[in-house]
N, C-alpha and C. Protein backbone atom coordinates (compact mmCIF):
# COMPACT_ATOMS: atom_id res chain seq x y z
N UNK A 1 16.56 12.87 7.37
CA UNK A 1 15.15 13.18 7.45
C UNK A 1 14.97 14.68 7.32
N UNK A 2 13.99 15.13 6.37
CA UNK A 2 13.43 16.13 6.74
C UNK A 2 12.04 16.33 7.48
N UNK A 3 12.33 17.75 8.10
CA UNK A 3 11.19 17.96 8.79
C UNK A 3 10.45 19.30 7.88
N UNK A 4 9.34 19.02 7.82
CA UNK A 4 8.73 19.99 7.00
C UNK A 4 7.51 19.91 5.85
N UNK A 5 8.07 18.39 4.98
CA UNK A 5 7.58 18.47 4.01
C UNK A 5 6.88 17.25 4.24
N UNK A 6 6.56 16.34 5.37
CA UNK A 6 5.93 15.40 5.82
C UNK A 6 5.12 15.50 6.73
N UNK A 7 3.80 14.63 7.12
CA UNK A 7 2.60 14.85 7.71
C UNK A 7 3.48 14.90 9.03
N UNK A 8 2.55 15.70 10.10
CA UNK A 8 2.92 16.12 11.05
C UNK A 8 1.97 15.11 12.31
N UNK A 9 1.94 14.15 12.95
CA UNK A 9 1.66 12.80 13.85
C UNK A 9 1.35 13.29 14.89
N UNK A 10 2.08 14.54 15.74
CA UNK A 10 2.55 14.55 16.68
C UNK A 10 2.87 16.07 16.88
N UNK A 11 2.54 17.02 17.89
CA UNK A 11 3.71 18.41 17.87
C UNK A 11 2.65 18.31 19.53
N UNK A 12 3.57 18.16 20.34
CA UNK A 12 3.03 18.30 22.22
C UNK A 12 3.97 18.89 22.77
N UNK A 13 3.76 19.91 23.78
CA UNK A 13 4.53 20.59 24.43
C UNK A 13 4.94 19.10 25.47
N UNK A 14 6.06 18.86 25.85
CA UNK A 14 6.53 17.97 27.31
C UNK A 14 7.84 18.80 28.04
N UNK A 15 8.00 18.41 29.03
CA UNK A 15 9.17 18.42 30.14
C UNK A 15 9.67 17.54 30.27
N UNK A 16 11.00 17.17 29.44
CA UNK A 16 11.58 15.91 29.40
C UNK A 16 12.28 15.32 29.95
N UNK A 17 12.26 13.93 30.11
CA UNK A 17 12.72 13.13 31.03
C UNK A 17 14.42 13.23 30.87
N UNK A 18 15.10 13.16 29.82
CA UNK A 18 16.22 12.95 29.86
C UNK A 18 16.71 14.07 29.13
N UNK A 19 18.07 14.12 28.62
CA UNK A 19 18.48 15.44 27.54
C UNK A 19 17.85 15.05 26.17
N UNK A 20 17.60 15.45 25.08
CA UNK A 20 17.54 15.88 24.02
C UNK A 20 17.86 17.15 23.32
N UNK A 21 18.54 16.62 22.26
CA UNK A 21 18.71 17.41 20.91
C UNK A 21 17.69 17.84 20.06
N UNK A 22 17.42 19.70 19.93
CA UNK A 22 16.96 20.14 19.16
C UNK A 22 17.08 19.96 17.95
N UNK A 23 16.13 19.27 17.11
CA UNK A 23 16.03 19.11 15.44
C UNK A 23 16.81 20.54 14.85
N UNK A 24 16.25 21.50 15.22
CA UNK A 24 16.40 22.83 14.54
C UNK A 24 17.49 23.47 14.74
N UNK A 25 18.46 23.29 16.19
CA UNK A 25 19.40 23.81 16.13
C UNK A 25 20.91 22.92 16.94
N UNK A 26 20.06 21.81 17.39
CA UNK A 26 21.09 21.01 17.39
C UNK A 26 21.96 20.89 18.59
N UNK A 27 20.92 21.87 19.22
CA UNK A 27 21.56 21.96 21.01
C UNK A 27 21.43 20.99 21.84
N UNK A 28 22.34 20.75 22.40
CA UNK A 28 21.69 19.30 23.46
C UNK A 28 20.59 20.50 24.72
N UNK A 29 20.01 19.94 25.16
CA UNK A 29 19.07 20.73 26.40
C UNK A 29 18.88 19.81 27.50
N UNK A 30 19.10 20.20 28.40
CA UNK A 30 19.11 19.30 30.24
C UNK A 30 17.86 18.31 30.07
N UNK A 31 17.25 17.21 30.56
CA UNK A 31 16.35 16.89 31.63
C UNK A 31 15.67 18.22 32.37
N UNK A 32 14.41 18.23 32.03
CA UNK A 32 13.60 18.89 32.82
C UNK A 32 13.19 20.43 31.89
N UNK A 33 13.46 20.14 30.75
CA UNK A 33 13.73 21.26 29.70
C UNK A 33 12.33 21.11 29.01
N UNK A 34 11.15 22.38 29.12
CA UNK A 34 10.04 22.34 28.30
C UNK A 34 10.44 22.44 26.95
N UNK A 35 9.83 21.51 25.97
CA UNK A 35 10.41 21.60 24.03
C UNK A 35 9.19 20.55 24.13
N UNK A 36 9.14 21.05 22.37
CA UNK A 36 7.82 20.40 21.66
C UNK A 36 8.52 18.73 21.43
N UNK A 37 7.71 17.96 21.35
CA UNK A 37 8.24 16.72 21.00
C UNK A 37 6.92 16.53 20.23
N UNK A 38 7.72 16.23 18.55
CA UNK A 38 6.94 16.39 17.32
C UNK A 38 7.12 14.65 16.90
N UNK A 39 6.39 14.24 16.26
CA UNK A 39 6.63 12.74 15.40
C UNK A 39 6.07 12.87 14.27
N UNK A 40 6.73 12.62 12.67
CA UNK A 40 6.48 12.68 11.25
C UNK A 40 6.17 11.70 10.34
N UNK A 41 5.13 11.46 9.77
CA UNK A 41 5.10 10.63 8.97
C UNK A 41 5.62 10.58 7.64
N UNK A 42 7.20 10.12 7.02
CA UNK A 42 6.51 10.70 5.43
C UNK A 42 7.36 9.11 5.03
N UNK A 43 7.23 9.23 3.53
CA UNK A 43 7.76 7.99 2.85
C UNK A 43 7.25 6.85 3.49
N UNK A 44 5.81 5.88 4.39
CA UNK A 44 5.81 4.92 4.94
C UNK A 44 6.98 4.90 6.17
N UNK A 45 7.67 5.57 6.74
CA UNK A 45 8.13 5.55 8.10
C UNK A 45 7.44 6.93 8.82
N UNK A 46 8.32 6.27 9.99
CA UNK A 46 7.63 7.76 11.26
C UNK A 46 9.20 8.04 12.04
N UNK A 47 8.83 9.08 12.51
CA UNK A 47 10.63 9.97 12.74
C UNK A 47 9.79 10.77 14.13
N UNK A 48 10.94 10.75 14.64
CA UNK A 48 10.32 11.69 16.08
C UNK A 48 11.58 12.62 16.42
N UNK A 49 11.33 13.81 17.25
CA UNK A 49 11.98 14.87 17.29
C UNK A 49 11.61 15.50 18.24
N UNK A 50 12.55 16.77 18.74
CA UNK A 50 12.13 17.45 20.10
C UNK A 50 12.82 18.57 19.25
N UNK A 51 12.17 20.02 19.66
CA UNK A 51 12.64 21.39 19.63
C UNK A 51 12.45 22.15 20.35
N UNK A 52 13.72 23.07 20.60
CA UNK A 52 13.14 23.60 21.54
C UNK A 52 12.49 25.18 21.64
N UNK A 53 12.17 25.99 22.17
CA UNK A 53 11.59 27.17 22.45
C UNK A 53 12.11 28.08 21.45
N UNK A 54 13.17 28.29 20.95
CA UNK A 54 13.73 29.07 20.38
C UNK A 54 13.38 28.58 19.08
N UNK A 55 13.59 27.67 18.70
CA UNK A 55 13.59 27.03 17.45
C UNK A 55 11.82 26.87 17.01
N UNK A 56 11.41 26.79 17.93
CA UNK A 56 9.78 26.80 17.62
C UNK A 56 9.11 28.36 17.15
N UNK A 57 9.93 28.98 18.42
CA UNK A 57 9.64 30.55 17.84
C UNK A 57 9.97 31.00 16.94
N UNK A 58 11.26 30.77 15.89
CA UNK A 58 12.18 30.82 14.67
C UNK A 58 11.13 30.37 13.99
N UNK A 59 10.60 28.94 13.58
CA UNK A 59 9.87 29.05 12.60
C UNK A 59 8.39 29.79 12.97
N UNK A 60 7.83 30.23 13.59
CA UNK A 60 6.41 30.59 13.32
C UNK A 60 7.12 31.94 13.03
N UNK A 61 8.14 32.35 13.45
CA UNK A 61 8.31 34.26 12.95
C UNK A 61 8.67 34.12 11.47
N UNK A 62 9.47 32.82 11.11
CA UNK A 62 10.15 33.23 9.65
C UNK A 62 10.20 32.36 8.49
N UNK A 63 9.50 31.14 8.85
CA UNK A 63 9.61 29.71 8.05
C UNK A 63 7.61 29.36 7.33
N UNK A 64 7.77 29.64 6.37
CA UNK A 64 6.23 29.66 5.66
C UNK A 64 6.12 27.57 6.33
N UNK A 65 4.61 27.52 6.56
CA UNK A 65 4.07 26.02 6.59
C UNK A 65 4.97 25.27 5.30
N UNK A 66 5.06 23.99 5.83
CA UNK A 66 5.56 23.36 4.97
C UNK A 66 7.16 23.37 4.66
N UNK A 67 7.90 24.62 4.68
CA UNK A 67 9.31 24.57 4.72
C UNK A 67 10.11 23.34 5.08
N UNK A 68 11.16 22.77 4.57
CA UNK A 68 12.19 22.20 4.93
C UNK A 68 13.16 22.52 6.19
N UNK A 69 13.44 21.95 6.91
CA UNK A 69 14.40 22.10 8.23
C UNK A 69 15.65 20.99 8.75
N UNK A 70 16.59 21.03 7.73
CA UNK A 70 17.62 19.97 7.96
C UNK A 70 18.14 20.20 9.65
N UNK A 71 18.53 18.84 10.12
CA UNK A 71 18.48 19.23 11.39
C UNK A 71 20.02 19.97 11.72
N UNK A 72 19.60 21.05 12.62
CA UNK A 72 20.83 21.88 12.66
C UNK A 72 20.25 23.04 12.14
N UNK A 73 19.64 22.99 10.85
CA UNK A 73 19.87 24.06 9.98
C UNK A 73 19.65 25.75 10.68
N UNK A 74 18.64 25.62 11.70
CA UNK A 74 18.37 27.13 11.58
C UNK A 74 19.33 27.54 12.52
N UNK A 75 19.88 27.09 13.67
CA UNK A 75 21.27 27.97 14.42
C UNK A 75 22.19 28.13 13.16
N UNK A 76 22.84 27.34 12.63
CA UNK A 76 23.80 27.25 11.36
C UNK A 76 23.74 28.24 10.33
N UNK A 77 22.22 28.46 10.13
CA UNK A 77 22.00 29.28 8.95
C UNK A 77 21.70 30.82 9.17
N UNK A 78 21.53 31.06 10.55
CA UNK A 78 21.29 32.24 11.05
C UNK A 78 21.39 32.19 12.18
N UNK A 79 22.68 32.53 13.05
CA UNK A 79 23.05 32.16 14.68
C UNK A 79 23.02 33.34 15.05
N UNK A 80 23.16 34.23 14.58
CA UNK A 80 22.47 35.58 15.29
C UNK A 80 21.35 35.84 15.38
N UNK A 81 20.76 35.70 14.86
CA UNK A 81 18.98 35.84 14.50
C UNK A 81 18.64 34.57 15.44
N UNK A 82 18.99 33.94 15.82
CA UNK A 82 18.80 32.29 16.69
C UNK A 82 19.30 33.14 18.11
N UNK A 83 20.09 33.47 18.29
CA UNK A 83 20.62 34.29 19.22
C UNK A 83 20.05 34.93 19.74
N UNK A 84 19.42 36.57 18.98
CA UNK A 84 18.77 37.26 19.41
C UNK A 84 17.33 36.73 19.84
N UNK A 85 16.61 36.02 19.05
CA UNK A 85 15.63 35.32 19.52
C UNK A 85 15.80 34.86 20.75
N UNK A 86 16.57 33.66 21.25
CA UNK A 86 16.49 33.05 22.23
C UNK A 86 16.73 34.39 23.60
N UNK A 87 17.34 35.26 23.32
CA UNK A 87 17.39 36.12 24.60
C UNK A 87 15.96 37.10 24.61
N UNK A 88 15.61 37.22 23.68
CA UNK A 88 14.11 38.19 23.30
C UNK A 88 12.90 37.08 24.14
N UNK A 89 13.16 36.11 24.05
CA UNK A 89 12.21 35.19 24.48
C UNK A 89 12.76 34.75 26.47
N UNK A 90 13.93 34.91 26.47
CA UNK A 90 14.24 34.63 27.72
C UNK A 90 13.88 36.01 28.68
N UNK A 91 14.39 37.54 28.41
CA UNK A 91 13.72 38.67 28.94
C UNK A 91 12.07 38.55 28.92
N UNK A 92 11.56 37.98 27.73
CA UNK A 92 9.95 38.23 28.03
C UNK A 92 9.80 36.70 29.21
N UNK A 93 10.67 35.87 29.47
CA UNK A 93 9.77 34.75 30.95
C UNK A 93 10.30 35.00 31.54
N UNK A 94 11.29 35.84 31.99
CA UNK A 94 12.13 36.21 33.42
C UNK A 94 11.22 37.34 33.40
N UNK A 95 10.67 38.47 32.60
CA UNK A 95 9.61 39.60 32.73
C UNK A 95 8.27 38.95 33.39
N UNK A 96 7.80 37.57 32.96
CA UNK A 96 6.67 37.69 33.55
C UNK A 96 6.59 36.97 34.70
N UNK A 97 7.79 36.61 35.59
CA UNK A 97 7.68 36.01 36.99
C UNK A 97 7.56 37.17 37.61
């Protein structure tokens, strides 16, 4: 499945019940972990997905609407830049407690 180039059903912030895997980078993340949980329509099926914080922030800084996102792809394709993000974003919510 891609994510990207199909209608978008679904994009809700939740706190999830169990672990899930980030579409975007493929991390497993705990129970109790805030991530978007997105659902896609394309080709006559529907696909559902969770991402998390980092990966959400990755595409609005660097991925035009519409882009393709094989799952995995953006830690894989840029794990430093995934990296630095995720700690840029962790100093700014440990900054605002």
């Amino acid at each position: 499945m891609r994510q990207g180039v199909s209608d978008i059903l679904r994009w809700k912030d939740v706190k999830t019940r169990r672990p899930h895997k980030c579409w975007g980078c493929y991390k497993t993340y705990p129970a109790g972990t805030e991530m978007v949980s997105a659902a896609y329509a394309d080709g006559g099926s529907v696909y559902g997905c969770y991402w998390c914080e980092t990966c959400v922030e990755y595409m609005r800084k660097y991925l035009a609407s519409g882009d393709d996102c094989e799952e995995g792809a953006i830690y894989e394709n840029d794990p430093d830049g995934w990296e630095e993000l995720r700690l840029e974003l962790a100093l700014e919510r440990d900054g605002a407690k």
